[in-house]
Protein backbone atom coordinates (compact mmCIF):
# COMPACT_ATOMS: atom_id res chain seq x y z
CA UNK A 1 37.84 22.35 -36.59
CA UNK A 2 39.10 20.15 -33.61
CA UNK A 3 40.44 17.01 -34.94
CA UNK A 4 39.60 13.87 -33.58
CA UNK A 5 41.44 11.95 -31.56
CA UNK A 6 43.11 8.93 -32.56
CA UNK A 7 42.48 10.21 -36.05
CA UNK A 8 44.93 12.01 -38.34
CA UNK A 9 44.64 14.53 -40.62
CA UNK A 10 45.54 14.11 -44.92
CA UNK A 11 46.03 16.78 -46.57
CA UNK A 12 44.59 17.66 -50.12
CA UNK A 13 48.05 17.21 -52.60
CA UNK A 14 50.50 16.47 -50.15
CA UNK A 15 52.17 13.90 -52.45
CA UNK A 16 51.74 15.79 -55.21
CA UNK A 17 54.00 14.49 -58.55
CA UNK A 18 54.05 10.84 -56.95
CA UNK A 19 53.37 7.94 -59.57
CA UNK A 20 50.58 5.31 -58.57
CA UNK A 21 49.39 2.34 -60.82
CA UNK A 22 46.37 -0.03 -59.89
CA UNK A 23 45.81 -2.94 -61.76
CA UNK A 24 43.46 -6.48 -61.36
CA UNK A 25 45.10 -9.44 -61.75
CA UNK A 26 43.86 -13.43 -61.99
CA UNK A 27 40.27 -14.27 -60.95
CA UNK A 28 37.94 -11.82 -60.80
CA UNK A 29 35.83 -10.97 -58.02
CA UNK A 30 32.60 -8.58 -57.08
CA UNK A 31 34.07 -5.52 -55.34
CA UNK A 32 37.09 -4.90 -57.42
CA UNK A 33 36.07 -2.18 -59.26
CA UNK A 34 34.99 -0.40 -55.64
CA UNK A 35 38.69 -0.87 -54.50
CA UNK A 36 40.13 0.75 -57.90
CA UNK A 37 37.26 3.67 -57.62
CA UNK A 38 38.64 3.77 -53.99
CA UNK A 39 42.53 3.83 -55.06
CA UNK A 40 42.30 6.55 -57.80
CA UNK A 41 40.34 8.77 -56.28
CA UNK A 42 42.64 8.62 -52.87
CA UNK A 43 45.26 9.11 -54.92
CA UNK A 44 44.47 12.15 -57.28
CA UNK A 45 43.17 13.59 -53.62
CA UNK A 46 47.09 13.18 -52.37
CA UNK A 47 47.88 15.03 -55.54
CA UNK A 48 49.17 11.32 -57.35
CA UNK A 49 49.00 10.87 -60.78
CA UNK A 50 47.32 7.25 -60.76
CA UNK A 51 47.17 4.88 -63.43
CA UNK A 52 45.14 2.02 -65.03
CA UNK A 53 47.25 -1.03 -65.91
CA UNK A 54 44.61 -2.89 -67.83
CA UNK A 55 44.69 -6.55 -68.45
CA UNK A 56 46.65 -7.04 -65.42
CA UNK A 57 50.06 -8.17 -65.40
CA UNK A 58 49.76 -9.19 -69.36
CA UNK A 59 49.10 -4.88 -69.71
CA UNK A 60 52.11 -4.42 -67.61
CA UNK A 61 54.33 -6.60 -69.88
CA UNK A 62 52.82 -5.39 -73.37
CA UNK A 63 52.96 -1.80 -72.04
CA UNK A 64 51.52 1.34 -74.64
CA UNK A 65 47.91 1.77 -74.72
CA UNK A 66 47.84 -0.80 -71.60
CA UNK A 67 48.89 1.48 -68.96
CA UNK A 68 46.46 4.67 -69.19
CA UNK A 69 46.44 7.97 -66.80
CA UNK A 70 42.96 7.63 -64.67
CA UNK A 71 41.17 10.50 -63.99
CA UNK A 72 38.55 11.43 -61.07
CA UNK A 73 35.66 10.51 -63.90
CA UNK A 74 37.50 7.37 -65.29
CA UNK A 75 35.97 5.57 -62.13
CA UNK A 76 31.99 7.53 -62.28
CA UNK A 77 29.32 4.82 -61.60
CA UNK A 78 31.73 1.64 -61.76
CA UNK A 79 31.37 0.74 -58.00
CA UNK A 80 28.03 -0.99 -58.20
CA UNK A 81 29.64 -3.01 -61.07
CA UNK A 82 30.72 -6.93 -60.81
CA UNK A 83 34.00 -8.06 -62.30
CA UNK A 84 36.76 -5.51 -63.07
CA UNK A 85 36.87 -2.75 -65.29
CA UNK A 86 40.07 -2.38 -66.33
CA UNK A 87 40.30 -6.10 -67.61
CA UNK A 88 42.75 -9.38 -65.81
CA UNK A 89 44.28 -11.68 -67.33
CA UNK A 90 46.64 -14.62 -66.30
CA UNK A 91 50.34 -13.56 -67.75
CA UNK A 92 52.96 -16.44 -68.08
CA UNK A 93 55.33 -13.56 -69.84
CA UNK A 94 55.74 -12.08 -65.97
CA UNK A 95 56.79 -15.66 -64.63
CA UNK A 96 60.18 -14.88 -66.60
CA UNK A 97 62.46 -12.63 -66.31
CA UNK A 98 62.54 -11.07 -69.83
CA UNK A 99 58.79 -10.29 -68.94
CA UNK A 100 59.37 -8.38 -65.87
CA UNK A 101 62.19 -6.22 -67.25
CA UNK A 102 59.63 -5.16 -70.04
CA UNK A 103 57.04 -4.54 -67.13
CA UNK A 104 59.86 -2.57 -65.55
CA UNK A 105 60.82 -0.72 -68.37
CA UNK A 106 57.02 0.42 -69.05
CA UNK A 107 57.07 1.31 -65.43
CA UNK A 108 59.86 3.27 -65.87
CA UNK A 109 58.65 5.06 -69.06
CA UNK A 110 55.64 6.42 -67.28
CA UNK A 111 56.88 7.77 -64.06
CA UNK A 112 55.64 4.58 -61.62
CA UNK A 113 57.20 3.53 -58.94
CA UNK A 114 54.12 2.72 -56.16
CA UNK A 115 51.98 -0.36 -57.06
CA UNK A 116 48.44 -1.46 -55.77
CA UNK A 117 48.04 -5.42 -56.70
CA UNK A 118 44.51 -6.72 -56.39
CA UNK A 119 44.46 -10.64 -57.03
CA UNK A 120 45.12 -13.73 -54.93
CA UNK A 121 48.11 -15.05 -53.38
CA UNK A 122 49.77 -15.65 -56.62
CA UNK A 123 49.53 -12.33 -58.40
CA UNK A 124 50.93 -10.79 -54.74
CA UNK A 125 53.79 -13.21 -54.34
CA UNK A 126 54.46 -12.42 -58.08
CA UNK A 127 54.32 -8.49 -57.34
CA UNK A 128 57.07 -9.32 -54.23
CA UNK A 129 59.12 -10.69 -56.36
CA UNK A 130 59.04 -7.59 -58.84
CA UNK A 131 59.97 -5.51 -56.14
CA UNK A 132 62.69 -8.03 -54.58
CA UNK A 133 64.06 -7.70 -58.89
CA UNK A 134 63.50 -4.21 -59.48
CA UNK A 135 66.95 -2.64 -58.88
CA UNK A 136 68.86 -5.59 -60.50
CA UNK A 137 66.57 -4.98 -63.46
CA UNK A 138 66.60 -1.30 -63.53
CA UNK A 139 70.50 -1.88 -63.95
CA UNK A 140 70.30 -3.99 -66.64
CA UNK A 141 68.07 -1.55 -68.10
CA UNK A 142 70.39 1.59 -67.95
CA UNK A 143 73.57 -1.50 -69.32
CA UNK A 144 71.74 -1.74 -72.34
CA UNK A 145 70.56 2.15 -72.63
CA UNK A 146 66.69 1.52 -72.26
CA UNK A 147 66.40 3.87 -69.57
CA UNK A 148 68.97 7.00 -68.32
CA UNK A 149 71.07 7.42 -65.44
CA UNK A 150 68.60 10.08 -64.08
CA UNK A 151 65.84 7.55 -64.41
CA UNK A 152 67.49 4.99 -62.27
CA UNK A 153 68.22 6.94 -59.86
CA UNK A 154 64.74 8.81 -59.93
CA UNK A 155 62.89 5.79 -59.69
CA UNK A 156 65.47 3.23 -57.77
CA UNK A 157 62.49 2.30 -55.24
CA UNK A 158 59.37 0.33 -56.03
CA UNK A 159 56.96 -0.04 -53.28
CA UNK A 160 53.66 -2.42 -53.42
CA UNK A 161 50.71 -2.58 -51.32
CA UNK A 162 48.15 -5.37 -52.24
CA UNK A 163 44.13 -5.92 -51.77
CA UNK A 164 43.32 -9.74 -52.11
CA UNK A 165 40.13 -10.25 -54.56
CA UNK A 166 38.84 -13.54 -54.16
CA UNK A 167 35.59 -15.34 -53.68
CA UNK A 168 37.01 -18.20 -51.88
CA UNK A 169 38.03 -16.41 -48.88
CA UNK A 170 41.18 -18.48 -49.02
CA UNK A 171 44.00 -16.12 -47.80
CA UNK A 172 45.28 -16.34 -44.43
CA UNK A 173 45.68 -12.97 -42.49
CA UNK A 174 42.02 -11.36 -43.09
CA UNK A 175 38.71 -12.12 -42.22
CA UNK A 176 37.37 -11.43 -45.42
CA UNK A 177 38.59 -10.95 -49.08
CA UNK A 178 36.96 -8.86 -51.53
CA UNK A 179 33.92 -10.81 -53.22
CA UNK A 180 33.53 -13.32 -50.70
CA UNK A 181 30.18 -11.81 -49.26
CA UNK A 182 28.35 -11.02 -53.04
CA UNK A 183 29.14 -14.89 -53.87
CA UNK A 184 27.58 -15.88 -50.94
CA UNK A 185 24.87 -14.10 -51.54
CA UNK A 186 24.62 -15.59 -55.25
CA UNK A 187 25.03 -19.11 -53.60
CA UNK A 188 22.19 -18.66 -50.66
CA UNK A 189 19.32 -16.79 -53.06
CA UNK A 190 20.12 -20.25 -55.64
CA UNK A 191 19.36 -22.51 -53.02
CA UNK A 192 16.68 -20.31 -51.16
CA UNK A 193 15.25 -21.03 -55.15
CA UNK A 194 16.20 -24.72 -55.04
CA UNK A 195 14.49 -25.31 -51.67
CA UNK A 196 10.87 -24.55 -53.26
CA UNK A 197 10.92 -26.94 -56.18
CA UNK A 198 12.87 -29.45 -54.09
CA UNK A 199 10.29 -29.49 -51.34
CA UNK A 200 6.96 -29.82 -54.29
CA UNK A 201 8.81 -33.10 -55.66
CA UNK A 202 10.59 -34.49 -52.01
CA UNK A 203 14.06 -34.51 -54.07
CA UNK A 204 17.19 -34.32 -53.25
CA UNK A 205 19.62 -31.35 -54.56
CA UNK A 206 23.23 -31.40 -54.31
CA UNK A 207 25.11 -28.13 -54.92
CA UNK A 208 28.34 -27.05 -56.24
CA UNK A 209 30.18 -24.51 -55.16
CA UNK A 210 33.00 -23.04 -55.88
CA UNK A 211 36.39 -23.11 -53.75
CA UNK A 212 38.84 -25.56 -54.97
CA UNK A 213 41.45 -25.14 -52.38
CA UNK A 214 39.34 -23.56 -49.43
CA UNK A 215 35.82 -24.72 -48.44
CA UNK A 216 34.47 -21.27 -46.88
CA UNK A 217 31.90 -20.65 -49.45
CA UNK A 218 30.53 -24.52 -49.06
CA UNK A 219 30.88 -24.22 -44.61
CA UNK A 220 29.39 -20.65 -44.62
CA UNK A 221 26.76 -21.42 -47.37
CA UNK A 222 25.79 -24.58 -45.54
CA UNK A 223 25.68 -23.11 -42.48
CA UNK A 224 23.28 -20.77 -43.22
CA UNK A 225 21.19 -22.58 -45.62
CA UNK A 226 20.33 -25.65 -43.25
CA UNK A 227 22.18 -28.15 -45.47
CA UNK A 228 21.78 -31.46 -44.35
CA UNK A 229 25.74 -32.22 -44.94
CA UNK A 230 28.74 -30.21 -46.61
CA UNK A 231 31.85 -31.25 -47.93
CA UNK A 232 34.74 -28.87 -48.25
CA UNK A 233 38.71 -30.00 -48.52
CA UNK A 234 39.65 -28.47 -45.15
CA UNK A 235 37.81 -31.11 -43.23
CA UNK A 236 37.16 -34.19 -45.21
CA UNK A 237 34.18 -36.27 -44.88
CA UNK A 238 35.08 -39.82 -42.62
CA UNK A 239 36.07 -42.89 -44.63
CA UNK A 240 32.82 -44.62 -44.13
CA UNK A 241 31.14 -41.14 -45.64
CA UNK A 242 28.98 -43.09 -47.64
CA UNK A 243 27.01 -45.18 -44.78
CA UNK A 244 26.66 -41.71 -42.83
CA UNK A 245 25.49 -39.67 -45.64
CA UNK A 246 22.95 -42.22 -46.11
CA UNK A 247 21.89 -43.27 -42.71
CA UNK A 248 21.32 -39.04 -42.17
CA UNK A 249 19.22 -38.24 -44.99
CA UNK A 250 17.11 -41.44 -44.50
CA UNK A 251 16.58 -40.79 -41.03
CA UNK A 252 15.54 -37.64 -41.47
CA UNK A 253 12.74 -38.18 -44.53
CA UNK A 254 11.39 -40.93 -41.73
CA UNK A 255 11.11 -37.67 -39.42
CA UNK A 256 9.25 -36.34 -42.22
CA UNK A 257 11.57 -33.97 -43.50
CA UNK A 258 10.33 -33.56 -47.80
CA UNK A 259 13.52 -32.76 -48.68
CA UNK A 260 17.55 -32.88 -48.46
CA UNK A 261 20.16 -30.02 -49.53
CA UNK A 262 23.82 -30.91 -49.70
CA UNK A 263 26.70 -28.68 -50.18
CA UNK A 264 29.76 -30.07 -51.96
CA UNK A 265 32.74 -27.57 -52.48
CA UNK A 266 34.55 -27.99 -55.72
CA UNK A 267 37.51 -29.18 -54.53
CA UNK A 268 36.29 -31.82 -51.74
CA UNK A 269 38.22 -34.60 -50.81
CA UNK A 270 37.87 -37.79 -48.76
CA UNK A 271 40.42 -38.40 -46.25
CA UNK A 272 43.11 -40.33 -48.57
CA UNK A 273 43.00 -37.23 -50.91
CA UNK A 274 40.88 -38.81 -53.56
CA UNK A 275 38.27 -35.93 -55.02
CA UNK A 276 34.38 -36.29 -53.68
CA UNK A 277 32.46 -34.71 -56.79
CA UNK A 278 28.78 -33.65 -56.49
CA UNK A 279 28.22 -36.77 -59.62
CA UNK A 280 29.73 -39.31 -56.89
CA UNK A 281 27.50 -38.21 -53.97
CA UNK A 282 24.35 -38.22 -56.41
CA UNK A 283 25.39 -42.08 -57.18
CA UNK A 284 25.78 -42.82 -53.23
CA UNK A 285 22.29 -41.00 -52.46
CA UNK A 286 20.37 -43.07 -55.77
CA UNK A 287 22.16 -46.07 -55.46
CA UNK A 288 21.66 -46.70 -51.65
CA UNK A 289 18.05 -44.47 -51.17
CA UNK A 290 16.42 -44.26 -54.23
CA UNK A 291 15.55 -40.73 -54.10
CA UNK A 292 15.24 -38.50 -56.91
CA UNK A 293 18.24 -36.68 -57.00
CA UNK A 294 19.31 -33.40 -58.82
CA UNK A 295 22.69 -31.77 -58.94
CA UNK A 296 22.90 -28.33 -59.36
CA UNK A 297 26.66 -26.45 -60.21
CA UNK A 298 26.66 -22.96 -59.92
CA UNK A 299 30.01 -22.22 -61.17
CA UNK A 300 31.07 -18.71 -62.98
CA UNK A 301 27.32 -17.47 -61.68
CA UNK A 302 29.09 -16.86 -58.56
CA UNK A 303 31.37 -14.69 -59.51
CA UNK A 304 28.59 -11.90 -61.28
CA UNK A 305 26.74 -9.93 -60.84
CA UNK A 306 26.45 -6.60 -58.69
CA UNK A 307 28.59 -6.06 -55.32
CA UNK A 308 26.97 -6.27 -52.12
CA UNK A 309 27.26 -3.55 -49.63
CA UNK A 310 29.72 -5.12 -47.92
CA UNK A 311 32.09 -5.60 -50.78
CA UNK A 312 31.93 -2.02 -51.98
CA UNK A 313 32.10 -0.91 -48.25
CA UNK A 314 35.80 -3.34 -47.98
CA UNK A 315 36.55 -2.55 -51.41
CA UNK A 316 36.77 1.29 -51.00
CA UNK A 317 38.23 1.24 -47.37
CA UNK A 318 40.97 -1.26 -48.60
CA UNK A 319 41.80 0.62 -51.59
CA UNK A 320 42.23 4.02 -49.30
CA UNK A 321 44.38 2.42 -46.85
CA UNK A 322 46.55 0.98 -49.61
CA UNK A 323 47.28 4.42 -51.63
CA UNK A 324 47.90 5.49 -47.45
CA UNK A 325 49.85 2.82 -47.38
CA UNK A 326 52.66 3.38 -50.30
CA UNK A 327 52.78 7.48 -49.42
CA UNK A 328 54.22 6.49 -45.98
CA UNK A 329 56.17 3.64 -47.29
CA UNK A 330 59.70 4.26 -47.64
CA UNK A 331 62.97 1.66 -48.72
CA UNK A 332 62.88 0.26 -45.47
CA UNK A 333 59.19 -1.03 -45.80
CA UNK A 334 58.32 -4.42 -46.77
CA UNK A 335 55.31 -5.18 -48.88
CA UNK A 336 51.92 -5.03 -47.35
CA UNK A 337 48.30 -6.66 -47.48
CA UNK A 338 45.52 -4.75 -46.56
CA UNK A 339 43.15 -6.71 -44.49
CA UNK A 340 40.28 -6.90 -42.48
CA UNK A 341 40.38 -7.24 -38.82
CA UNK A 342 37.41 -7.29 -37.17
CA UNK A 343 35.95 -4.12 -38.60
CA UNK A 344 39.18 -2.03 -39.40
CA UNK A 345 40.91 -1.92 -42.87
CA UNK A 346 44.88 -2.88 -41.42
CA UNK A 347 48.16 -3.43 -42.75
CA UNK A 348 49.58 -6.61 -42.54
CA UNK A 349 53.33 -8.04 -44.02
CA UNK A 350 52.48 -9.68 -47.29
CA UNK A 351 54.87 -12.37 -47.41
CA UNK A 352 53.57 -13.29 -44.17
CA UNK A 353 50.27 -13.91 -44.77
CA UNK A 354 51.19 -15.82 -48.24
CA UNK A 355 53.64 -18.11 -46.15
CA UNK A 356 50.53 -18.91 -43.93
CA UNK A 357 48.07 -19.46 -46.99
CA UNK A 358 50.71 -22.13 -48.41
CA UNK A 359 51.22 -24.11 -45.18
CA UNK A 360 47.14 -24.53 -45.22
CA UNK A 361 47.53 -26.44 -48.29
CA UNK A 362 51.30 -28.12 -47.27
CA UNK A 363 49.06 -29.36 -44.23
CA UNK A 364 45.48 -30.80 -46.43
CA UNK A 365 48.40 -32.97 -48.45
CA UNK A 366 50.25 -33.81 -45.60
CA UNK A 367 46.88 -34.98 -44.33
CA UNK A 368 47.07 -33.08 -41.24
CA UNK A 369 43.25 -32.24 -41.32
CA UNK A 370 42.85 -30.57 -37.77
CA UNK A 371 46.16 -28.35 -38.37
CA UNK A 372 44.73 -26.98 -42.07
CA UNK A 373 41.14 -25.87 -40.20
CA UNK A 374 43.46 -24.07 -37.31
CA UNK A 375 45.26 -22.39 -39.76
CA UNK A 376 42.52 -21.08 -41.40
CA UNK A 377 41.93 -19.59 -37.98
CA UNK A 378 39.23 -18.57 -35.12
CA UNK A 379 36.06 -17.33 -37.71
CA UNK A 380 36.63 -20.96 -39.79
CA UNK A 381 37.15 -22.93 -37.50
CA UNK A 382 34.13 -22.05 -35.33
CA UNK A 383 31.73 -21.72 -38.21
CA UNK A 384 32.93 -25.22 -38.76
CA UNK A 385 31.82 -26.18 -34.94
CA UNK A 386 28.70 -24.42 -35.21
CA UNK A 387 27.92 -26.37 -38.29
CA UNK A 388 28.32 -29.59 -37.20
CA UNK A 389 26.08 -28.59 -34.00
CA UNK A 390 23.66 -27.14 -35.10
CA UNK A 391 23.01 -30.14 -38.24
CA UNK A 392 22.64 -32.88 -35.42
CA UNK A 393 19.42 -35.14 -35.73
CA UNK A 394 19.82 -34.84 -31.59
CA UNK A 395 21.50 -32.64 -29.60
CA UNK A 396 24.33 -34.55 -27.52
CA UNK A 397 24.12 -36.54 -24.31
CA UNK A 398 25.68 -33.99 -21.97
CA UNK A 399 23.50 -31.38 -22.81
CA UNK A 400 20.73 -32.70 -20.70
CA UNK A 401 21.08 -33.44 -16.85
CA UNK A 402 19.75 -36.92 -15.27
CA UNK A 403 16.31 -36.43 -15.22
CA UNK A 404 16.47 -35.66 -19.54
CA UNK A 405 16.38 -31.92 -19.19
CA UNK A 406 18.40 -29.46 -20.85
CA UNK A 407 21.41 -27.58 -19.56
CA UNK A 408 20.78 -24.35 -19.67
CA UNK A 409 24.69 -23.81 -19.27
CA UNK A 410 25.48 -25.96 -21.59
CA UNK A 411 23.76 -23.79 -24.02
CA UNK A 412 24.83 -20.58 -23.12
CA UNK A 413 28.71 -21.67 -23.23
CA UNK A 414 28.70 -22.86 -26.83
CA UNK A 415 26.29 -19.83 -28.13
CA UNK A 416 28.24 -17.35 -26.75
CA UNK A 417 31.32 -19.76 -27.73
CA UNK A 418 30.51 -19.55 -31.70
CA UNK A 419 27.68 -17.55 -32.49
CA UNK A 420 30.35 -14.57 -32.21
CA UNK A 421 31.90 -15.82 -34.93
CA UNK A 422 29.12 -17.50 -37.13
CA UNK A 423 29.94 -15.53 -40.87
């Protein structure tokens, strides 16, 4: 068989005794359980002996019946599954010390010394600093005769690789997290719904969604609904909101329009930092139009239900690339991400990208609005243009010559400007 080039070739068992543990930590998200199908099976194919840590770091802590030996049928017919099957929970035991020597300990105990974290920027910076602690703890495992000479120095290097599973979107360094794309999907078939009954009675509906700290799901959902206005914290609404909000959905029920969608992301903001809740926008929209209003919060719904293709696609190539990851890792290598670039699952340094995530939120409450959209980089930040565009009640002045027709290179430039990045 000629091999391909640019590709390289993995042989069945070639890390054969090797210990691998996967575990879920934090919020969940559709497409986790495709990334831990993904992760065992990659790694009983490299000969691994993989295991569940079930109820996230809490399972790590507690140890025993918590941290289970996967086989290749332990992860049969999970992948079209939402949520996680091997349980997450939030752990305040690991924030200390005395937790993460018992997490160590249990590592210890059961041969582990390669990690795959799946969880937001928290539960990686948490697994860094595991790593960053492990041969100070080890040591003060073998000074207290928990664990044997021949252990330490058997299992002196811990190596992580993480998979960020979130719905928000909100970590810098990939284009996509894992669940991002089946909450959309839960968000856009709601208001698809919404649309129907809001057009029979002319109302008004404004939605909730989720993302307290990012506003992709409330841009992107907007976007691609035709919402008449979003909010989301990134890029907060002007101080006279209120008058434009109104002026907007007025002028467009006198163009006959039956009905108006807004979009409010959970954690929207004006632009002194005070919160914009979907309750305060309804009061703007009755007290000042008069129309029937609804609000509508979608909350934990989107977070269920089955994976779309795209998550269990990302979820299995991430989960590969991170068991690829730790076998070629060695004690020089720094912790990794596994993201997605364009279309290719890559490996990016993990610190890194959590360094970036924080300075998006050091610049929203430093009220540097334009720096916190950059940061969020190219896909945001055009989605964001695009938006705004494309939700005009007229298309702008210079996009028509003299005699009031259209610029035909006016249009082309800012198509071929953001449609490439639209989603």
């Amino acid at each position: 068989m000629t091999e391909i080039e640019g590709s390289k070739f993995i042989e069945r068992g070639a890390h054969k005794g090797k210990g691998i543990a996967v575990f879920t930590s934090g919020g969940d998200s559709q497409g986790m359980n495709a990334a831990v199908r993904s992760v065992v099976r990659m790694g009983i194919y490299l000969g691994c002996k993989v295991y569940f840590i079930r109820e996230g770091y809490q399972g790590m802590v507690d140890g025993g019946s918590n941290i289970v030996e996967a086989n290749w049928s332990s992860v049969s017919c999970i992948i079209h599954k939402g949520g996680t099957i091997i349980g997450s929970a939030r752990c305040k035991d690991f924030r200390e010390r005395e937790g993460r020597l018992k997490a160590a300990k249990n590592l210890v105990e059961n041969g582990i010394t390669n990690l795959v974290v799946i969880g937001g920027d928290g539960s990686l910076t948490g697994a860094d600093l595991f790593r960053q602690e492990w041969p100070s703890l080890l040591d003060e495992l073998l000074k207290t005769n928990q664990i044997t000479a021949e252990q330490r120095e058997k299992y002196k290097f811990l190596q992580i690789a993480g998979l960020v599973g979130s719905i928000d979107n909100d970590f810098c360094g990939t284009d996509m997290t894992i669940g991002t794309d089946s909450a959309l999907h839960r968000i856009i078939e709601a208001i698809d719904a919404i649309v129907s009954t809001a057009y029979s009675h002319q109302r008004t509906f404004i939605m909730e969604v989720m993302g307290r700290h990012c506003g992709y799901l409330a841009l992107v959902a907007a976007l691609t609904s035709e919402a008449d206005y979003a909010f989301v914290p990134e890029s907060p609404a002007p101080d006279n909101w209120q008058k434009k909000l109104c002026l907007k959905l007025e002028q467009e029920r006198q163009a006959g329009q039956r009905l108006n969608i807004i979009i409010v992301s959970e954690g929207a903001i004006d632009r002194n930092g005070d919160p914009i809740t979907a309750e305060l926008v309804k009061k703007v929209v009755v007290d000042n139009l008069h129309q029937d209003t609804r609000v509508t919060v979608l909350g934990h719904v989107q977070r269920g239900g089955n994976p779309s293709a795209f998550d269990r696609i990302l979820g299995s190539r991430m989960g590969a690339e991170a068991v690829m990851a730790l076998m070629e890792a060695d004690e020089t290598t720094e912790p990794c991400v596994i993201s997605l670039d364009g279309n290719q699952a890559v490996r990016v340094p993990l610190m890194e990208c959590v360094k970036q995530t924080k300075a998006v939120a050091q610049a929203m409450a430093d009220k540097e609005w334009e720096k916190a959209v950059a940061l969020r980089g190219k896909s945001f930040m055009r989605n964001l243009e695009t938006y705004k565009m494309l939700t005009r009640l007229k298309p702008p002045k210079d996009a028509f010559d003299e005699q009031g027709r259209g610029k035909v290179r006016f249009y082309v430039h800012f198509f071929i400007y953001n449609l490439n990045y639209v989603a």
